[in-house]
N, C-alpha and C. Protein backbone atom coordinates (compact mmCIF):
# COMPACT_ATOMS: atom_id res chain seq x y z
N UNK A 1 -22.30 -58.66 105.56
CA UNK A 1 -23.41 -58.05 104.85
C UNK A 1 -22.87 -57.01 103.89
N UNK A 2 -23.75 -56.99 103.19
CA UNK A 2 -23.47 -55.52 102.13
C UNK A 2 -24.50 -55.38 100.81
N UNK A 3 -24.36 -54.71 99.67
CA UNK A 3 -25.02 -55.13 98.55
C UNK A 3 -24.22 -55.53 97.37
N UNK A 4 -25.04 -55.85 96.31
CA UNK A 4 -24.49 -56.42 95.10
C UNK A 4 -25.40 -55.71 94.09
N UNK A 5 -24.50 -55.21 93.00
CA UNK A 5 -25.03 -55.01 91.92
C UNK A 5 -25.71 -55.84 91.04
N UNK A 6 -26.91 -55.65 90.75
CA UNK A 6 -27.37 -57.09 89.95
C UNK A 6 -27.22 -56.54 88.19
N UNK A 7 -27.46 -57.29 87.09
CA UNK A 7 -26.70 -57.52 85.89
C UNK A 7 -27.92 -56.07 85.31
N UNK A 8 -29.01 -55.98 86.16
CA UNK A 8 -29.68 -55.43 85.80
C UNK A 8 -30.07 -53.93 86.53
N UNK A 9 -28.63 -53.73 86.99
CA UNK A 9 -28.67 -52.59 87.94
C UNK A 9 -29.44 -52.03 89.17
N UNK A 10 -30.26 -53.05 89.41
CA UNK A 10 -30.73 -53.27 90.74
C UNK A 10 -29.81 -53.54 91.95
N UNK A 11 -29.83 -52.90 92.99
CA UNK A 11 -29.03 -53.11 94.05
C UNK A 11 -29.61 -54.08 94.91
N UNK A 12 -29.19 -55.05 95.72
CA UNK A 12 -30.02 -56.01 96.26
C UNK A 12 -28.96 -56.23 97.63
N UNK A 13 -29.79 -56.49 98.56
CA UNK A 13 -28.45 -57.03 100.12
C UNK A 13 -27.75 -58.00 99.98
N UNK A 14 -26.78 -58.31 100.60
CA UNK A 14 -26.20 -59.55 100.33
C UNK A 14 -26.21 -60.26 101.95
N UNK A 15 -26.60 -61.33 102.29
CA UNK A 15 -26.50 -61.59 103.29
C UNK A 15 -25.23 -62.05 104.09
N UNK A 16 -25.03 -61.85 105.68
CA UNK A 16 -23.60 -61.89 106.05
C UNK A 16 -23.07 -63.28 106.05
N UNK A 17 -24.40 -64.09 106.50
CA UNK A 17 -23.73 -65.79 106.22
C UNK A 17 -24.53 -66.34 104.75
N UNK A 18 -23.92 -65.95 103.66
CA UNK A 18 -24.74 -66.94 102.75
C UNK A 18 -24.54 -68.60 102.81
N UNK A 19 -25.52 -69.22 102.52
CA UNK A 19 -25.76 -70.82 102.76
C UNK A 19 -24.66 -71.26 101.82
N UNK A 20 -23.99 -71.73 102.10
CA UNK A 20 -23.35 -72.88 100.78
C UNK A 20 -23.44 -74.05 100.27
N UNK A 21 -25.07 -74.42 100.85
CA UNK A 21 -25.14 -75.67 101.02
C UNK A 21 -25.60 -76.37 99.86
N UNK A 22 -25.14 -77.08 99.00
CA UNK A 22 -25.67 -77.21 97.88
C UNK A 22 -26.93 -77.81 97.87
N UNK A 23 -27.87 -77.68 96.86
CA UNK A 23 -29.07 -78.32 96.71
C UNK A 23 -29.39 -79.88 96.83
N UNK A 24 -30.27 -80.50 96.72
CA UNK A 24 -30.02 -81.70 96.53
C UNK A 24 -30.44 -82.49 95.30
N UNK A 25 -30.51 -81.76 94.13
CA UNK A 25 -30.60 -81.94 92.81
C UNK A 25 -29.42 -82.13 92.32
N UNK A 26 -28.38 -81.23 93.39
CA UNK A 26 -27.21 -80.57 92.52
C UNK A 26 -26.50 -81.82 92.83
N UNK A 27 -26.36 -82.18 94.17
CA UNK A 27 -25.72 -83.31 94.77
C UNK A 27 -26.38 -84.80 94.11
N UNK A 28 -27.65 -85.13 93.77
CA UNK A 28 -27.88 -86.23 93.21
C UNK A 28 -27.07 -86.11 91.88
N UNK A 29 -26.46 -84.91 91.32
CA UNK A 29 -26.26 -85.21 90.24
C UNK A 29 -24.64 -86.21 90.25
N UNK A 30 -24.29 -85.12 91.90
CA UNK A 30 -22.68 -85.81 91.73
C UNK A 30 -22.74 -86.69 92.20
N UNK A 31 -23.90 -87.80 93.06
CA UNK A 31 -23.77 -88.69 93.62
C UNK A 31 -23.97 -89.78 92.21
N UNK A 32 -24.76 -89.36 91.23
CA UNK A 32 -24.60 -90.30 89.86
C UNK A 32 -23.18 -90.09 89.44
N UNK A 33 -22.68 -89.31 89.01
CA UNK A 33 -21.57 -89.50 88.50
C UNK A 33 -20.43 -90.12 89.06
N UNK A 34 -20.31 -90.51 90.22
CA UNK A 34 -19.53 -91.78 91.12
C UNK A 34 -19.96 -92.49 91.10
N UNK A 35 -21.51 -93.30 91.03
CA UNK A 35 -21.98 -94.14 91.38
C UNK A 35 -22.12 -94.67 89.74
N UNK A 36 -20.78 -95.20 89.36
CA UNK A 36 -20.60 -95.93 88.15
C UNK A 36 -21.21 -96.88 87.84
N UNK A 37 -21.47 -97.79 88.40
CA UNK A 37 -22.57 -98.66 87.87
C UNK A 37 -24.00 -99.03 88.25
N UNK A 38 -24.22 -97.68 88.73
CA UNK A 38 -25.95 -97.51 88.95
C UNK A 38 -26.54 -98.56 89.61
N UNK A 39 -25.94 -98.58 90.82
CA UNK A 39 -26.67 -99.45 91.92
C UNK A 39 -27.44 -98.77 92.93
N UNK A 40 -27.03 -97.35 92.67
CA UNK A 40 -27.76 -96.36 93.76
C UNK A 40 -27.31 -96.29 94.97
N UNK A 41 -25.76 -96.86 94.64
CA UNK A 41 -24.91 -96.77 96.05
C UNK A 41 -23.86 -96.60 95.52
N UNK A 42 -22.62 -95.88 96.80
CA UNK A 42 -21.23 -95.52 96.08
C UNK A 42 -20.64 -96.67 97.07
N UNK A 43 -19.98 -97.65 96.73
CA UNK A 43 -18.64 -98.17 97.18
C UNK A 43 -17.74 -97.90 97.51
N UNK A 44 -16.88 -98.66 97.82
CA UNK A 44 -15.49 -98.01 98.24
C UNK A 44 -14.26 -97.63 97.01
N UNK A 45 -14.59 -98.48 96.30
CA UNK A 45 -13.67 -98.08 94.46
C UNK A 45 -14.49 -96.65 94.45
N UNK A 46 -15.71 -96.50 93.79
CA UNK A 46 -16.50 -95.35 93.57
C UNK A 46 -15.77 -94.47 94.74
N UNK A 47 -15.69 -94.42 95.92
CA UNK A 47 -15.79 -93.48 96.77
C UNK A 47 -14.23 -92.62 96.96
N UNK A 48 -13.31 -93.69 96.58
CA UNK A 48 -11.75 -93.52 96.28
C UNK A 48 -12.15 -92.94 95.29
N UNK A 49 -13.00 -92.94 94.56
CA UNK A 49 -12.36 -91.96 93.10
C UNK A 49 -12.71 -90.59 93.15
N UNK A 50 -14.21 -90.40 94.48
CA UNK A 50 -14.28 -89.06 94.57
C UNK A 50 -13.65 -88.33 95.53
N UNK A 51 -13.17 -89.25 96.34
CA UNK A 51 -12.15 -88.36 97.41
C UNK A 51 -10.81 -88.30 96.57
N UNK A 52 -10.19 -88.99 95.53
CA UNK A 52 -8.68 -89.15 94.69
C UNK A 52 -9.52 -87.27 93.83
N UNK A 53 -10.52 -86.89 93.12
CA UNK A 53 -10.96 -86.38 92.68
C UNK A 53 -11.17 -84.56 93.11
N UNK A 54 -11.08 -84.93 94.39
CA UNK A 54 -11.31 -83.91 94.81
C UNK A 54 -9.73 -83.13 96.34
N UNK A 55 -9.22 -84.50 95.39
CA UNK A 55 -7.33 -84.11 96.47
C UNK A 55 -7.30 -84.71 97.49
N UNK A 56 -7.68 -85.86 97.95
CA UNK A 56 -8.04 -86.94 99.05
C UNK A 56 -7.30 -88.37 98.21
N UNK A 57 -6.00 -88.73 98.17
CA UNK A 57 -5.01 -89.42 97.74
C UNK A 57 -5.40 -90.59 98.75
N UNK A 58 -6.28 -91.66 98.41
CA UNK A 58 -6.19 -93.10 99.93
C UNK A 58 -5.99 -94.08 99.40
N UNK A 59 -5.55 -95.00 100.04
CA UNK A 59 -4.98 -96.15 100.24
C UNK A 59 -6.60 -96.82 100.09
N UNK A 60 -7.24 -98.08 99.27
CA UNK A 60 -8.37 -98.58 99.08
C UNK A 60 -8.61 -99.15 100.84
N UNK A 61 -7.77 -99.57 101.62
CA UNK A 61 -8.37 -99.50 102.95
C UNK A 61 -8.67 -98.89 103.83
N UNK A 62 -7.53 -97.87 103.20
CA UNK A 62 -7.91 -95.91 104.10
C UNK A 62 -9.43 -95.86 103.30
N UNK A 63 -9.72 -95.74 102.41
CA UNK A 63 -11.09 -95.52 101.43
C UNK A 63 -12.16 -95.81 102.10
N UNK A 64 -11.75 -97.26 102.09
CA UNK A 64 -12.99 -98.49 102.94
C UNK A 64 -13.34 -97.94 104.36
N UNK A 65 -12.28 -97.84 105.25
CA UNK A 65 -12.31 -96.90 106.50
C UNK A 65 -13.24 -95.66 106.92
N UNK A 66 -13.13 -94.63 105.79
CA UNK A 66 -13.70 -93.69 105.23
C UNK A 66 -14.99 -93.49 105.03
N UNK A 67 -15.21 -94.95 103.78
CA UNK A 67 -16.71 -95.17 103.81
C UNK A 67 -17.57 -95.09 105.04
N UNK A 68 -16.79 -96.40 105.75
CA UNK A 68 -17.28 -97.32 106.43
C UNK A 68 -18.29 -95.97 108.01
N UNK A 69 -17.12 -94.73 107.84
CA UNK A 69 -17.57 -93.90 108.93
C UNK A 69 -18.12 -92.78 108.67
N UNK A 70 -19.02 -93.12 107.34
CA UNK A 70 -19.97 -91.87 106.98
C UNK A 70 -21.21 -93.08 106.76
N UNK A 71 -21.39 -94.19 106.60
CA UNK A 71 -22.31 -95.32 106.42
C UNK A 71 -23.03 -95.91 107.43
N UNK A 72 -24.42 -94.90 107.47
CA UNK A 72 -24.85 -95.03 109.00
C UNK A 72 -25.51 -96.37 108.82
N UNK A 73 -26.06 -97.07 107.83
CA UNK A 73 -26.68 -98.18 108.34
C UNK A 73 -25.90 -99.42 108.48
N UNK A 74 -24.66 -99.40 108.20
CA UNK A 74 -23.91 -100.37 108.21
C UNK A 74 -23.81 -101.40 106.98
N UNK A 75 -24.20 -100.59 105.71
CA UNK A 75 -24.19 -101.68 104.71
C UNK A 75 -23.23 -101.85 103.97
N UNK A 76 -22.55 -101.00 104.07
CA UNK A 76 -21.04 -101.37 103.19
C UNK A 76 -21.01 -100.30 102.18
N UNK A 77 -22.10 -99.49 101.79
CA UNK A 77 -22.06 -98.53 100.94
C UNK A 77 -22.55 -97.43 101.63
N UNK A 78 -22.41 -96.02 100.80
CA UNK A 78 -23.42 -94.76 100.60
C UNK A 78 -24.24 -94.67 100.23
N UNK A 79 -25.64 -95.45 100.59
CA UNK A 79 -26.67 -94.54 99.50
C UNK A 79 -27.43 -93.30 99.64
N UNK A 80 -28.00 -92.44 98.62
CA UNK A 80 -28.09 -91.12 98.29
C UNK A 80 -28.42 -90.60 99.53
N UNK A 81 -29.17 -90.70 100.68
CA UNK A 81 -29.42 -89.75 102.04
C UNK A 81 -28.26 -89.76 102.57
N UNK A 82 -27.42 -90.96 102.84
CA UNK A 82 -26.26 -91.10 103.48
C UNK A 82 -25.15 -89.70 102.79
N UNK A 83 -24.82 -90.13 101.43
CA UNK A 83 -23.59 -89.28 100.64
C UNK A 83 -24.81 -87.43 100.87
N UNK A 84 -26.30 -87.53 100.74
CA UNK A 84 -26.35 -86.10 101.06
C UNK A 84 -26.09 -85.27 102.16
N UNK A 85 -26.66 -85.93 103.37
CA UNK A 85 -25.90 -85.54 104.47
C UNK A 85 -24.58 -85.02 104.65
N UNK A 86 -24.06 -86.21 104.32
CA UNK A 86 -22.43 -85.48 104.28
C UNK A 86 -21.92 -84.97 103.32
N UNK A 87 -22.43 -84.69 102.16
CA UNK A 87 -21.73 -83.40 101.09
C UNK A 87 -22.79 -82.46 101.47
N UNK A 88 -23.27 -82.33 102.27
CA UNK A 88 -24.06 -81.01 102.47
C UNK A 88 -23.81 -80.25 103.67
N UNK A 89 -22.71 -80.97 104.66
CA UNK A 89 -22.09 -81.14 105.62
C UNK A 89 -21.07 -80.24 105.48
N UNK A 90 -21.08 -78.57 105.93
CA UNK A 90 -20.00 -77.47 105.33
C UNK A 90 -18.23 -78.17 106.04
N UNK A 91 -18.68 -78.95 106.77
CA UNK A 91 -17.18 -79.80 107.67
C UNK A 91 -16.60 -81.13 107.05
N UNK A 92 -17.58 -81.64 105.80
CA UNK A 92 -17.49 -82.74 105.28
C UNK A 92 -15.79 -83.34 104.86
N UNK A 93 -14.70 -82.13 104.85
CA UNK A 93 -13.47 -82.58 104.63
C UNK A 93 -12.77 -82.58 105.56
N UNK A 94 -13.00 -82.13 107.21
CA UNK A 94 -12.11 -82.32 108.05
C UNK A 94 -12.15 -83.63 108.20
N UNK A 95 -12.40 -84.49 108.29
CA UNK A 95 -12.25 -85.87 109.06
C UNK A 95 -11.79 -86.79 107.52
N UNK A 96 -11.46 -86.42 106.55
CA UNK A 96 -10.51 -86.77 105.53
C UNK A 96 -9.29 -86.75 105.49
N UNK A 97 -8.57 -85.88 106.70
CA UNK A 97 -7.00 -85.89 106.73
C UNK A 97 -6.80 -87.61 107.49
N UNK A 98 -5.37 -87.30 106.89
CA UNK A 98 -4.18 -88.76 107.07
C UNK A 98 -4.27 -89.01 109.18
N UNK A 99 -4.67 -87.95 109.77
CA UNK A 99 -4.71 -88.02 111.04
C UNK A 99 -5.96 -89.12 111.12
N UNK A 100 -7.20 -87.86 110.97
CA UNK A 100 -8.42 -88.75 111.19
C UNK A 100 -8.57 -90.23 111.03
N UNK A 101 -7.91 -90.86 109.79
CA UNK A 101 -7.71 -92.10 108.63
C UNK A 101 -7.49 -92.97 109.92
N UNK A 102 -5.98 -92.23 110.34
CA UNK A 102 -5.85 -92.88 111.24
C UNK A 102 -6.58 -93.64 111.93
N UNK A 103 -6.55 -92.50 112.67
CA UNK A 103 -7.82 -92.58 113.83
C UNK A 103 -8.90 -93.93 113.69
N UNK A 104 -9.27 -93.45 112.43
CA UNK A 104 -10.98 -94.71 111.87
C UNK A 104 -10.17 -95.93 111.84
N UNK A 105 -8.73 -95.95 111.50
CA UNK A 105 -8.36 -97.68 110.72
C UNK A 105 -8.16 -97.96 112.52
N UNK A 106 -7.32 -97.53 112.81
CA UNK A 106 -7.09 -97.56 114.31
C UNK A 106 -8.39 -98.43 115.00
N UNK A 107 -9.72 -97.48 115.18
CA UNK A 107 -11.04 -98.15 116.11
C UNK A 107 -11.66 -99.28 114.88
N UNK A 108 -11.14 -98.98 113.61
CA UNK A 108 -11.57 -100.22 112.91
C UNK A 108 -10.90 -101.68 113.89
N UNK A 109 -9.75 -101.93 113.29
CA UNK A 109 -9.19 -103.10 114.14
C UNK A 109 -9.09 -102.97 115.83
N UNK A 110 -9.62 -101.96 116.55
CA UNK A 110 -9.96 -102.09 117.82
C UNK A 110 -11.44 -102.98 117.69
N UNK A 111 -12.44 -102.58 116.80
CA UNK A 111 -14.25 -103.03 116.74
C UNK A 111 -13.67 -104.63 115.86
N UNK A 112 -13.27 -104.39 114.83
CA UNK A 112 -12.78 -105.94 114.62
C UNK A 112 -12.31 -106.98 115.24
N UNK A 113 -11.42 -106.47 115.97
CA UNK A 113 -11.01 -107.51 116.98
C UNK A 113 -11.83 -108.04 117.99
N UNK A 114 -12.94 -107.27 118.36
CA UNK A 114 -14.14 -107.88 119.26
C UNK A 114 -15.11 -108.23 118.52
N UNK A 115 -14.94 -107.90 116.87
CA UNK A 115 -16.04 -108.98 116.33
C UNK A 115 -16.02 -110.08 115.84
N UNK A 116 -15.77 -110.55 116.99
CA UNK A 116 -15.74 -112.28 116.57
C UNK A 116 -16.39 -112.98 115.93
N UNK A 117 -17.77 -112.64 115.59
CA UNK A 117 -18.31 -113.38 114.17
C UNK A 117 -18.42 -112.80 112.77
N UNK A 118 -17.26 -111.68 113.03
CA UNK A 118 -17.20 -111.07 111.27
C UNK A 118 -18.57 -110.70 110.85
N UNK A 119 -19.69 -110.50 111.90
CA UNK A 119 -20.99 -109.67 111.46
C UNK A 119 -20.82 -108.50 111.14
N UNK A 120 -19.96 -107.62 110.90
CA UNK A 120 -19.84 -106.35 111.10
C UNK A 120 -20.14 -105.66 112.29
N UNK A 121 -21.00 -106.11 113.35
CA UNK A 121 -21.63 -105.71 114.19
C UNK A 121 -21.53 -106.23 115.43
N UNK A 122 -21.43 -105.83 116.82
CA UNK A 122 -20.76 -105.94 118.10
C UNK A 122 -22.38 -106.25 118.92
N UNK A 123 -22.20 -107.99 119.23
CA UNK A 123 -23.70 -108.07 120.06
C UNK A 123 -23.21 -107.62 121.51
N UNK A 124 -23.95 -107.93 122.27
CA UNK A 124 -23.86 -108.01 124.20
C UNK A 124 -22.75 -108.38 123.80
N UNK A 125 -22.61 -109.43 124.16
CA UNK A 125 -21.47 -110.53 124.39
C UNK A 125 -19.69 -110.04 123.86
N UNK A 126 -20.07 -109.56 122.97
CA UNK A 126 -19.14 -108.74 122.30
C UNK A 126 -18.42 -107.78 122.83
N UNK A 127 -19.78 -106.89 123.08
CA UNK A 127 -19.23 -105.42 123.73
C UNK A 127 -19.07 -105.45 124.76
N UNK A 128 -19.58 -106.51 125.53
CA UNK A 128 -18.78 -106.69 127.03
C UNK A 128 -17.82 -106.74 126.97
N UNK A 129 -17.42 -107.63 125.69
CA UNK A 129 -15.48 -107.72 125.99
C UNK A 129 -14.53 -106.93 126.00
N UNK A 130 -14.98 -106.11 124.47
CA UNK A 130 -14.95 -104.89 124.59
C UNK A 130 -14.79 -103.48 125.60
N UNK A 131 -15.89 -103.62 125.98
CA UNK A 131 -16.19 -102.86 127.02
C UNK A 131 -14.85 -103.09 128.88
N UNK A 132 -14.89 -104.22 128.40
CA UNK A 132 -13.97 -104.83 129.52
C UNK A 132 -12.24 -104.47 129.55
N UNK A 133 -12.38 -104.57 127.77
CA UNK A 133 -10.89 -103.97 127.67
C UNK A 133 -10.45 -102.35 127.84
N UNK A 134 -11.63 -101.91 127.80
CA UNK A 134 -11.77 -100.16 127.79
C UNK A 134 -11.57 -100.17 129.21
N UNK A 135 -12.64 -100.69 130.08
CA UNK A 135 -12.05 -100.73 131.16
C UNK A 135 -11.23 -100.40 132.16
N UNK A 136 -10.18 -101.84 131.66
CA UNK A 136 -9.06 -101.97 132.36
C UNK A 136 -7.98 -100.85 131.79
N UNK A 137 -7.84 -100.41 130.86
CA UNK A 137 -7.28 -98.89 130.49
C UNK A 137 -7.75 -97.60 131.12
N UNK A 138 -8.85 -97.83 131.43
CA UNK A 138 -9.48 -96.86 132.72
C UNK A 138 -9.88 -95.57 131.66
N UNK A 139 -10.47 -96.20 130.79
CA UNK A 139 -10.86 -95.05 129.53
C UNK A 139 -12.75 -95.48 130.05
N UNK A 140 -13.13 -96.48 130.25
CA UNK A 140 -14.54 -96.91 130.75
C UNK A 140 -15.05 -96.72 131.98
N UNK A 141 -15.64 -95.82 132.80
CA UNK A 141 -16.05 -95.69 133.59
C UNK A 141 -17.47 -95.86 134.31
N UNK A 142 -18.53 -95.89 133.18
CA UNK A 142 -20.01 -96.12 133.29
C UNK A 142 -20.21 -97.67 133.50
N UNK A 143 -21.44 -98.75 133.91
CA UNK A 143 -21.45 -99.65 134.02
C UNK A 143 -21.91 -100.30 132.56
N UNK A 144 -21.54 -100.97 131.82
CA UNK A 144 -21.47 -101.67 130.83
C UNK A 144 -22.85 -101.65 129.86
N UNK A 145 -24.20 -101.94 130.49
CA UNK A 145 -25.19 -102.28 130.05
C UNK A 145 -25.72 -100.56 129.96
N UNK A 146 -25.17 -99.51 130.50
CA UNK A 146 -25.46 -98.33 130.53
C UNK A 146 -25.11 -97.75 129.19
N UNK A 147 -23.58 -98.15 128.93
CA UNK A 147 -22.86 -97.51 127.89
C UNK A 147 -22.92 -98.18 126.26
N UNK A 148 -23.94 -99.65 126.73
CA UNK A 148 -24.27 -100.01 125.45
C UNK A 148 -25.62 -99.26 124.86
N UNK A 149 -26.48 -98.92 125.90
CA UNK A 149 -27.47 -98.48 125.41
C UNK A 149 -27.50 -97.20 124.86
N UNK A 150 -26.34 -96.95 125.32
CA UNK A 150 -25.89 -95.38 124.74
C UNK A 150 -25.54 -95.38 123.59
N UNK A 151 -24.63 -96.16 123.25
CA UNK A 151 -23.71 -96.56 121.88
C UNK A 151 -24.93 -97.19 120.78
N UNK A 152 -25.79 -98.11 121.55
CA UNK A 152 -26.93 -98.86 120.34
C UNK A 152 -28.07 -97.70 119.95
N UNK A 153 -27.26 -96.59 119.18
CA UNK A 153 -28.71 -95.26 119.39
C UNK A 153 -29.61 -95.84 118.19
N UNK A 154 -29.77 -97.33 117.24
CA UNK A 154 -30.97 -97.18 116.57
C UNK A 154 -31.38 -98.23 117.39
N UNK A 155 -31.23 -98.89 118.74
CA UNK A 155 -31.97 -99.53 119.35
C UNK A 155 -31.70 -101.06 118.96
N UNK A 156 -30.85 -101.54 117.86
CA UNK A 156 -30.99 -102.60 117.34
C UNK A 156 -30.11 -103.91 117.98
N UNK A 157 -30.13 -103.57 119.49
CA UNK A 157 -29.57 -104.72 120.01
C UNK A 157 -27.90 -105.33 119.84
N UNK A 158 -27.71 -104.49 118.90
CA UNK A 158 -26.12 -104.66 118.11
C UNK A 158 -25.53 -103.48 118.37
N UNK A 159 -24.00 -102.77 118.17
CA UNK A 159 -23.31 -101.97 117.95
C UNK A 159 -22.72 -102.13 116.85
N UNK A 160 -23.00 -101.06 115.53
CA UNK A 160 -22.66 -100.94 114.17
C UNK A 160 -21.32 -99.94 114.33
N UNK A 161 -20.75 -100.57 113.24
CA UNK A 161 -19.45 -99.76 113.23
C UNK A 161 -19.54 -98.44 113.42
N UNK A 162 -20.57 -97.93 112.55
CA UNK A 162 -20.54 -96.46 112.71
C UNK A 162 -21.46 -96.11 113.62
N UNK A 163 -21.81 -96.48 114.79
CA UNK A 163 -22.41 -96.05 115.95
C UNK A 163 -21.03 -96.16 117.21
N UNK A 164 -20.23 -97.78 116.74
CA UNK A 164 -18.93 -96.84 117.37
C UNK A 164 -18.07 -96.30 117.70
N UNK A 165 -17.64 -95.92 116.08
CA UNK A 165 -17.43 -94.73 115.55
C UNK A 165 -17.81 -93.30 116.51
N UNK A 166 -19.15 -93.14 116.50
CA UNK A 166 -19.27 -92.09 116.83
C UNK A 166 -19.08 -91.98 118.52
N UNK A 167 -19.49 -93.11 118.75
CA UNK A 167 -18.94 -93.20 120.45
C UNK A 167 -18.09 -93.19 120.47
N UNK A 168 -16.78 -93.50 120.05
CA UNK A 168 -15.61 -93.39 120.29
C UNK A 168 -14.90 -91.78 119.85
N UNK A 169 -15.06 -91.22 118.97
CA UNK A 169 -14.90 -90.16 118.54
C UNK A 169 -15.44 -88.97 119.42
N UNK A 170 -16.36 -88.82 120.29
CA UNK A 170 -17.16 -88.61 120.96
C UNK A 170 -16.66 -88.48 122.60
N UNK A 171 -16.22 -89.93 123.07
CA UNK A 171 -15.60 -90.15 124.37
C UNK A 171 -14.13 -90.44 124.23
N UNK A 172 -13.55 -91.16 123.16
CA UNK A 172 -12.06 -91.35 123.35
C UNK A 172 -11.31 -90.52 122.30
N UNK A 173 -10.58 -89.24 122.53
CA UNK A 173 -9.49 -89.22 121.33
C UNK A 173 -8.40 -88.86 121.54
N UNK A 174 -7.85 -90.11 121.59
CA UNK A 174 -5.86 -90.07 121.46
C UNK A 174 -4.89 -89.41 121.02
């Protein structure tokens, strides 16, 4: 806390946590200016150019990775609620280091490898197997149909990458 001189010699408080959160005018503006060809979504080219932009150097599959674990509906892009959330997100650059990257490409080809129909998305059948291999590593302890319902938090019968993402981030980190 303290005060500030204003231009007009008024003294005014300053508060001890000011917000930094940018507006969301301010942020639609930067979410246009990545979103190069006005689809109203950022990609993974687009999205490399604002993390290359802002000192985030990736590899287009580190990028994709990246996307893929800020993209809650599972569509392959950012669109504008998605990218506001997380640039409004004062933590939005920790999980951008070469560790984290890791980390995401890592449970990427762990969730790939149990998605056997290249849906993007992990049915029952799936995440049992899944679930089976966690398991036997003795990282799984809950009964199966428990820990899917946990992991499926929009209910949709599937497990989306970035639901487990967040389960994994959440219960496992190596």
């Amino acid at each position: 806390a303290g005060e500030q001189t204003a231009a007009n010699g008024q003294k005014r408080q300053m508060s001890a946590n000011p917000s930094h959160v940018a507006p969301a005018v301010v942020v639609r503006s930067l979410f246009t200016k990545y979103d190069v060809d006005g689809d109203n979504k950022i990609g993974t080219k687009e999205f490399a150019a604002l993390l290359k932009d802002h000192g985030f150097l990736m590899t287009p599959p580190e990028a994709e990775i990246a996307l893929r674990s800020l993209d809650k509906d599972g569509s392959g892009f950012l669109e504008f609620d998605e990218f506001l959330g997380w640039w409004q997100n004062e933590s939005k650059w920790k999980d951008m280091n070469a560790d984290q990257i890791l980390k995401y490409i890592q449970a990427a080809e762990y969730f790939n490898y149990f998605d056997k129909d290249k849906s993007g998305q992990l049915d029952v059948a799936e995440f049992k197997q899944l679930y089976t291999d966690l398991a036997s590593r003795g990282i799984a302890k809950r009964p199966a149909n428990e820990v899917f319902a946990m992991v499926d938090a929009n209910k949709s019968s599937t497990i989306s990458f970035q639901e487990f993402i967040v389960f994994a981030t959440a219960h496992y980190n190596p």
